[in-house]
N, C-alpha and C. Protein backbone atom coordinates (compact mmCIF):
# COMPACT_ATOMS: atom_id res chain seq x y z
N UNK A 1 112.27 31.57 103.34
CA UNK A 1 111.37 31.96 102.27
C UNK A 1 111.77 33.34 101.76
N UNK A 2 111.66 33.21 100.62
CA UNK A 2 112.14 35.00 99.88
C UNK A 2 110.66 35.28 99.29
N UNK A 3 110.47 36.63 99.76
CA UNK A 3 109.43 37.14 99.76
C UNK A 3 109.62 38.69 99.28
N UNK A 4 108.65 39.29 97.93
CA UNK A 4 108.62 40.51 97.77
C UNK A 4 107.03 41.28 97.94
N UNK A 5 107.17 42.18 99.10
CA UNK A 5 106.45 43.15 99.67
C UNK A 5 106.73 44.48 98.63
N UNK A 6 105.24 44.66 97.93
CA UNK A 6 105.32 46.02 97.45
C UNK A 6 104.60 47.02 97.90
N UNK A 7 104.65 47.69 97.90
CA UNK A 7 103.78 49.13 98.68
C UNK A 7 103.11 49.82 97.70
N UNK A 8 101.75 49.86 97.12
CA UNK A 8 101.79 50.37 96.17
C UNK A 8 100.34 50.93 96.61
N UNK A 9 99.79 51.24 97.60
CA UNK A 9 98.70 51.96 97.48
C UNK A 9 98.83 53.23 99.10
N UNK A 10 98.46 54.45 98.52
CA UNK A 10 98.90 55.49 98.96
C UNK A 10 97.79 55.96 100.09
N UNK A 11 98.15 54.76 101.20
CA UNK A 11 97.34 55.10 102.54
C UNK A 11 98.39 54.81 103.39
N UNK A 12 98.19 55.55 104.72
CA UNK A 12 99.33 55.51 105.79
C UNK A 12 98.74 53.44 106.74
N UNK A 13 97.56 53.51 106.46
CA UNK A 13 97.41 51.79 106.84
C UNK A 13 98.09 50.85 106.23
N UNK A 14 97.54 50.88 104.83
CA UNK A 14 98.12 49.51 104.19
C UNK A 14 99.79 50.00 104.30
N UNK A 15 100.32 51.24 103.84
CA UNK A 15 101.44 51.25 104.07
C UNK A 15 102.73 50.42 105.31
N UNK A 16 102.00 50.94 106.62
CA UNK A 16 102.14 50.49 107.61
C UNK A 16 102.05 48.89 107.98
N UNK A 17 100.72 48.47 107.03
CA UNK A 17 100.20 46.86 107.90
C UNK A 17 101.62 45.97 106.74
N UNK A 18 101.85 46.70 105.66
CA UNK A 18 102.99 45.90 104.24
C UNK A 18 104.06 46.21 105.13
N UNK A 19 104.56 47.05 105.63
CA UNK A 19 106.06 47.35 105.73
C UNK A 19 106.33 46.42 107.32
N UNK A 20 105.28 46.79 108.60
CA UNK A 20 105.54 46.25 109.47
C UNK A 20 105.39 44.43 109.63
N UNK A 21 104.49 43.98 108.66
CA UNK A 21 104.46 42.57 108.02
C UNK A 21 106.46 41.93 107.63
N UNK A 22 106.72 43.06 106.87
CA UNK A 22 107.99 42.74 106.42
C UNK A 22 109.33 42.55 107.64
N UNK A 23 108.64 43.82 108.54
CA UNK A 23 109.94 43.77 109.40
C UNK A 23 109.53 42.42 110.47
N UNK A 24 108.47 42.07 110.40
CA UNK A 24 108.32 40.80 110.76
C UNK A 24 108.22 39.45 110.86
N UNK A 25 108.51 39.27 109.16
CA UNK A 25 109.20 37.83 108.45
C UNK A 25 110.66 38.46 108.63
N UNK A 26 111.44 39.61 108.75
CA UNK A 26 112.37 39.47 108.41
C UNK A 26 113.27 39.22 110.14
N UNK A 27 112.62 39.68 110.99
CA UNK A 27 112.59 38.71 112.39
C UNK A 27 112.78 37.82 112.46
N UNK A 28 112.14 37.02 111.88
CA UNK A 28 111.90 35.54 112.05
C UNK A 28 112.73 34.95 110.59
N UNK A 29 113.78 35.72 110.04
CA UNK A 29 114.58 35.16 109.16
C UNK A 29 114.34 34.65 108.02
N UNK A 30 113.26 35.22 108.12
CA UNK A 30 112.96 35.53 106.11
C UNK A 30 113.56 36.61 105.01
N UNK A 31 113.63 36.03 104.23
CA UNK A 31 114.60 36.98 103.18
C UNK A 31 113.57 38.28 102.53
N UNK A 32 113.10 39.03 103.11
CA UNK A 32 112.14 40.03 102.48
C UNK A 32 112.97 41.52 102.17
N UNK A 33 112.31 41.70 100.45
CA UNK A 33 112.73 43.18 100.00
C UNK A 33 111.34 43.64 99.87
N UNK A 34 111.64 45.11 100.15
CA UNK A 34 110.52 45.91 100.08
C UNK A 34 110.37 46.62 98.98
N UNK A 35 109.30 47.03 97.82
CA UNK A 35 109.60 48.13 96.73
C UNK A 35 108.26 48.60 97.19
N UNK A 36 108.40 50.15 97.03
CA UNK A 36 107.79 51.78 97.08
C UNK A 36 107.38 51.88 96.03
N UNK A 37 105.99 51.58 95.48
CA UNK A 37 105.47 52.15 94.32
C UNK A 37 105.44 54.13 94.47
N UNK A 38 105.83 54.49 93.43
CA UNK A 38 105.62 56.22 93.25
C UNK A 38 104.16 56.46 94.04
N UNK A 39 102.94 56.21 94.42
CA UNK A 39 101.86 56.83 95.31
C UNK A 39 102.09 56.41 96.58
N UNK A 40 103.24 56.15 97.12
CA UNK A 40 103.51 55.85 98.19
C UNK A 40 104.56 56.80 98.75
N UNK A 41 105.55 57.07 98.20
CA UNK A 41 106.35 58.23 98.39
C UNK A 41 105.81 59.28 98.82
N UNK A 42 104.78 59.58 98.77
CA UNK A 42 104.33 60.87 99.73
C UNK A 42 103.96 60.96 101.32
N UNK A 43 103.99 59.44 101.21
CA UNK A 43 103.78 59.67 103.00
C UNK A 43 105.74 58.60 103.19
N UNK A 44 106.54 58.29 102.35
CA UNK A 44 107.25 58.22 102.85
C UNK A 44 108.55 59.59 103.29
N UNK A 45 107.91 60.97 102.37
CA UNK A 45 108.58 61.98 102.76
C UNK A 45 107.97 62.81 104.05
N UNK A 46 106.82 62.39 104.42
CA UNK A 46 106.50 63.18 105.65
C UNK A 46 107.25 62.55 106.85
N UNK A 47 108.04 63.33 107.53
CA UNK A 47 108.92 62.57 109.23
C UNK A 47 107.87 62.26 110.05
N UNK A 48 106.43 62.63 109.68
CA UNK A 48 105.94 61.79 111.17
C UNK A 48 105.24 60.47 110.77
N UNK A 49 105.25 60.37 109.23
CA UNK A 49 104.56 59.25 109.10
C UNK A 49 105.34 57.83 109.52
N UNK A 50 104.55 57.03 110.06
CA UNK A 50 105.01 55.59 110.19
C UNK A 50 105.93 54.99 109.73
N UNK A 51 105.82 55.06 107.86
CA UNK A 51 106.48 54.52 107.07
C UNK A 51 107.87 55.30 107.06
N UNK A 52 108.17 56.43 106.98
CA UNK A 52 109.07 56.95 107.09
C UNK A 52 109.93 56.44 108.37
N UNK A 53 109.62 56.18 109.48
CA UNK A 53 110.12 56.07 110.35
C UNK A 53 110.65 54.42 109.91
N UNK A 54 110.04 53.33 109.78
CA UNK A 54 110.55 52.03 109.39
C UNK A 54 110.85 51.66 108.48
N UNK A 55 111.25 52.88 107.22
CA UNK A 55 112.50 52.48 106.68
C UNK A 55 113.58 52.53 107.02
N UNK A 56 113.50 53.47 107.74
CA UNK A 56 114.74 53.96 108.49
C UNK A 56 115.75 53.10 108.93
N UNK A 57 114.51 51.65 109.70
CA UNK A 57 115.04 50.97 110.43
C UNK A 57 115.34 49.48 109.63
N UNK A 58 115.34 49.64 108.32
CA UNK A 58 115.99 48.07 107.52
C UNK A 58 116.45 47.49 108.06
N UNK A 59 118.09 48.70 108.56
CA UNK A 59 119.20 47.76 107.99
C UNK A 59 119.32 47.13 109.52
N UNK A 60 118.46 47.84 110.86
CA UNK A 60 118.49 46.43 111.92
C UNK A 60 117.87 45.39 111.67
N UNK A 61 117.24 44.94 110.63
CA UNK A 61 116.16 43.94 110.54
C UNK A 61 117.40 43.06 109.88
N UNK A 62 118.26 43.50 109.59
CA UNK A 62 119.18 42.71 108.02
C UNK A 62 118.36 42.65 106.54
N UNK A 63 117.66 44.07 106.72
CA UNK A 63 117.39 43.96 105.39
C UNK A 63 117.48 44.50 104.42
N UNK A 64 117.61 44.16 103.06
CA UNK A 64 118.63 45.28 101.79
C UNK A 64 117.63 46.96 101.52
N UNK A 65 118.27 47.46 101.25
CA UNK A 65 117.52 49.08 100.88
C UNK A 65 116.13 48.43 100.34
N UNK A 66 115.26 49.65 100.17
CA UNK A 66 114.20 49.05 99.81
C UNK A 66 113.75 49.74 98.27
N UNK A 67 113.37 48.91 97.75
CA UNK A 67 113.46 49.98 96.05
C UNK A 67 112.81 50.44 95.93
N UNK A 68 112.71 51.49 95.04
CA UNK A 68 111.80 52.89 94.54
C UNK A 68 112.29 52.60 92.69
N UNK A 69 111.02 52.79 92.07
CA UNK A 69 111.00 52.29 90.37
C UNK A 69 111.87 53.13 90.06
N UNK A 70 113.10 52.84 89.16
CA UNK A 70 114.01 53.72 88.68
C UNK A 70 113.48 55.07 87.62
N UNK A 71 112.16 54.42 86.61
CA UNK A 71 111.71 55.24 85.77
C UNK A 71 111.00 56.56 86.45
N UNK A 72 110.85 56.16 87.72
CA UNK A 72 110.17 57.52 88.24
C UNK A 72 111.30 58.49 89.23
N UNK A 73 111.99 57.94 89.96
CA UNK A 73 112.97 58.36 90.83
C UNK A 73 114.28 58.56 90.41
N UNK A 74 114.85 57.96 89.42
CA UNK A 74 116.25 58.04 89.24
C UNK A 74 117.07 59.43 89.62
N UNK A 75 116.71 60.52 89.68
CA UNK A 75 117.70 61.71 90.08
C UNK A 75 117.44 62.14 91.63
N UNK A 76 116.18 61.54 92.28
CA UNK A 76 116.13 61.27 93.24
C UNK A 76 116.90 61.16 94.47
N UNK A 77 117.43 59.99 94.37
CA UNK A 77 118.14 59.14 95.46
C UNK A 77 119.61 59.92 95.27
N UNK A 78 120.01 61.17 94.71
CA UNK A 78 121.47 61.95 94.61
C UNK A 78 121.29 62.97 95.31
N UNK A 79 120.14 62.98 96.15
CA UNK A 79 120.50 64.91 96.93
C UNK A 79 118.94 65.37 96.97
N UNK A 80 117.95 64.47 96.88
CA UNK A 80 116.64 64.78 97.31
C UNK A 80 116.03 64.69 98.21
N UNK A 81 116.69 63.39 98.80
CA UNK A 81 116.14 62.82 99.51
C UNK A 81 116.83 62.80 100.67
N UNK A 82 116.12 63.30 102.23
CA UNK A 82 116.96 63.31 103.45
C UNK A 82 117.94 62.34 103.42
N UNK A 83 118.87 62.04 104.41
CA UNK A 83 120.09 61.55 104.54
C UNK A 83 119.92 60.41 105.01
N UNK A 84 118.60 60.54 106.01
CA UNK A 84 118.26 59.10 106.84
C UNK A 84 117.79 58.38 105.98
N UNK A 85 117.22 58.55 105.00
CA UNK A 85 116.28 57.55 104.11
C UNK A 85 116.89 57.28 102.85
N UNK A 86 117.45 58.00 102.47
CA UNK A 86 118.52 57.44 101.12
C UNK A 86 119.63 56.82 101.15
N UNK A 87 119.71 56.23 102.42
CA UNK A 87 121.21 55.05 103.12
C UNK A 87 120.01 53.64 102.63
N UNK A 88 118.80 54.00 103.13
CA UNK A 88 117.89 52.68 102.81
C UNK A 88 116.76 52.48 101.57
N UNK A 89 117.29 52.95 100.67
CA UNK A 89 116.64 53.31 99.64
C UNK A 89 117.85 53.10 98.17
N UNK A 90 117.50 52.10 97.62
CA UNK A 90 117.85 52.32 95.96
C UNK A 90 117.12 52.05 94.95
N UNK A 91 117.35 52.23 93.43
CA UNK A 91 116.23 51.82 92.43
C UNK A 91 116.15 50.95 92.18
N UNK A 92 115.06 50.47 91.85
CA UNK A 92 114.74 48.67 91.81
C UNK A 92 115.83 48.55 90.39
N UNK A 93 116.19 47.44 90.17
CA UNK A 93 117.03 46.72 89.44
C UNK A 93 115.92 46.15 87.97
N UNK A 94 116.53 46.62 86.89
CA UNK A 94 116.04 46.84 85.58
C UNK A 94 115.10 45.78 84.92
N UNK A 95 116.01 44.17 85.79
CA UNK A 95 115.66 42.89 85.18
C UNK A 95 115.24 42.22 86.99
N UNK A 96 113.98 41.81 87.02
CA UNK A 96 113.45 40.99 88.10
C UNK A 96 112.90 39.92 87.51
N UNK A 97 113.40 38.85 88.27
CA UNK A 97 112.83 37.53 87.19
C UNK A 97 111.38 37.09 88.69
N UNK A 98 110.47 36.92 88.13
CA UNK A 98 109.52 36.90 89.66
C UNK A 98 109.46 35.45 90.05
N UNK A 99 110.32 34.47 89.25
CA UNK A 99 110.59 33.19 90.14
C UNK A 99 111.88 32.98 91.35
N UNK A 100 112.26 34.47 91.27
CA UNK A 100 113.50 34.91 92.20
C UNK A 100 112.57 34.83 93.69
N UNK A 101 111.19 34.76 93.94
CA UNK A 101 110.72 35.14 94.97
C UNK A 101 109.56 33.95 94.58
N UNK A 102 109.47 33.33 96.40
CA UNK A 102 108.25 32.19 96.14
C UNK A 102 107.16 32.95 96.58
N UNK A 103 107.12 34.49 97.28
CA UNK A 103 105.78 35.00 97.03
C UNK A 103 106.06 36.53 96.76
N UNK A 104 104.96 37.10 95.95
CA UNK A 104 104.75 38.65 96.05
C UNK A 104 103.23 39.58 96.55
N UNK A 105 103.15 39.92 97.54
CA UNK A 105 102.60 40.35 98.15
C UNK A 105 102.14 42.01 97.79
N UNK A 106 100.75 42.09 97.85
CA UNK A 106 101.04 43.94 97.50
C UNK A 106 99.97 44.19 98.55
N UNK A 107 100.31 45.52 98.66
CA UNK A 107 99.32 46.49 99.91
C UNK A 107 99.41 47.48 99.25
């Protein structure tokens, strides 16, 4: 199943219950991408928050960077952003067709 998880509301819970949901279809060999709405980025720049910590960890899950909206981030992801988190992090892609995914999920 391909599945898109978005993060779009700026609490360290829902953050946490969306992202650790993801690393857990993607366990069990589901095709899940993650996108970072902009009110979420603030607890993904704090190091002790949760979320920060499990992006970190994608690419053991086998799963692709996770996107951040290009219109808000684009100069971003060149030298803003720590080193650990911008290996798993790119801008979402311009054209998403949403029958690319049989579900989309938001938290």
């Amino acid at each position: 199943m391909k599945l898109l998880i978005q993060l779009r509301t700026p609490t360290e819970i829902a953050s946490y219950e969306g992202c650790a949901l993801a690393l857990t279809l993607a366990t069990f060999g589901h095709d899940v991408q993650l996108y970072l709405d902009a009110p979420v980025f603030g607890l993904l720049m704090q190091p002790t928050s949760r979320l920060h910590g499990m992006i970190q960890s994608l690419e053991l899950y086998d799963m692709p960077a996770a996107w951040l909206p290009a219109d808000v981030f684009s100069g971003w992801l060149t030298g803003m952003l720590p080193t650990d988190l911008a290996s798993q992090l790119t801008l979402m892609p311009e054209v998403i067709d949403s029958q690319d995914f049989e579900q989309i999920l938001n938290f």
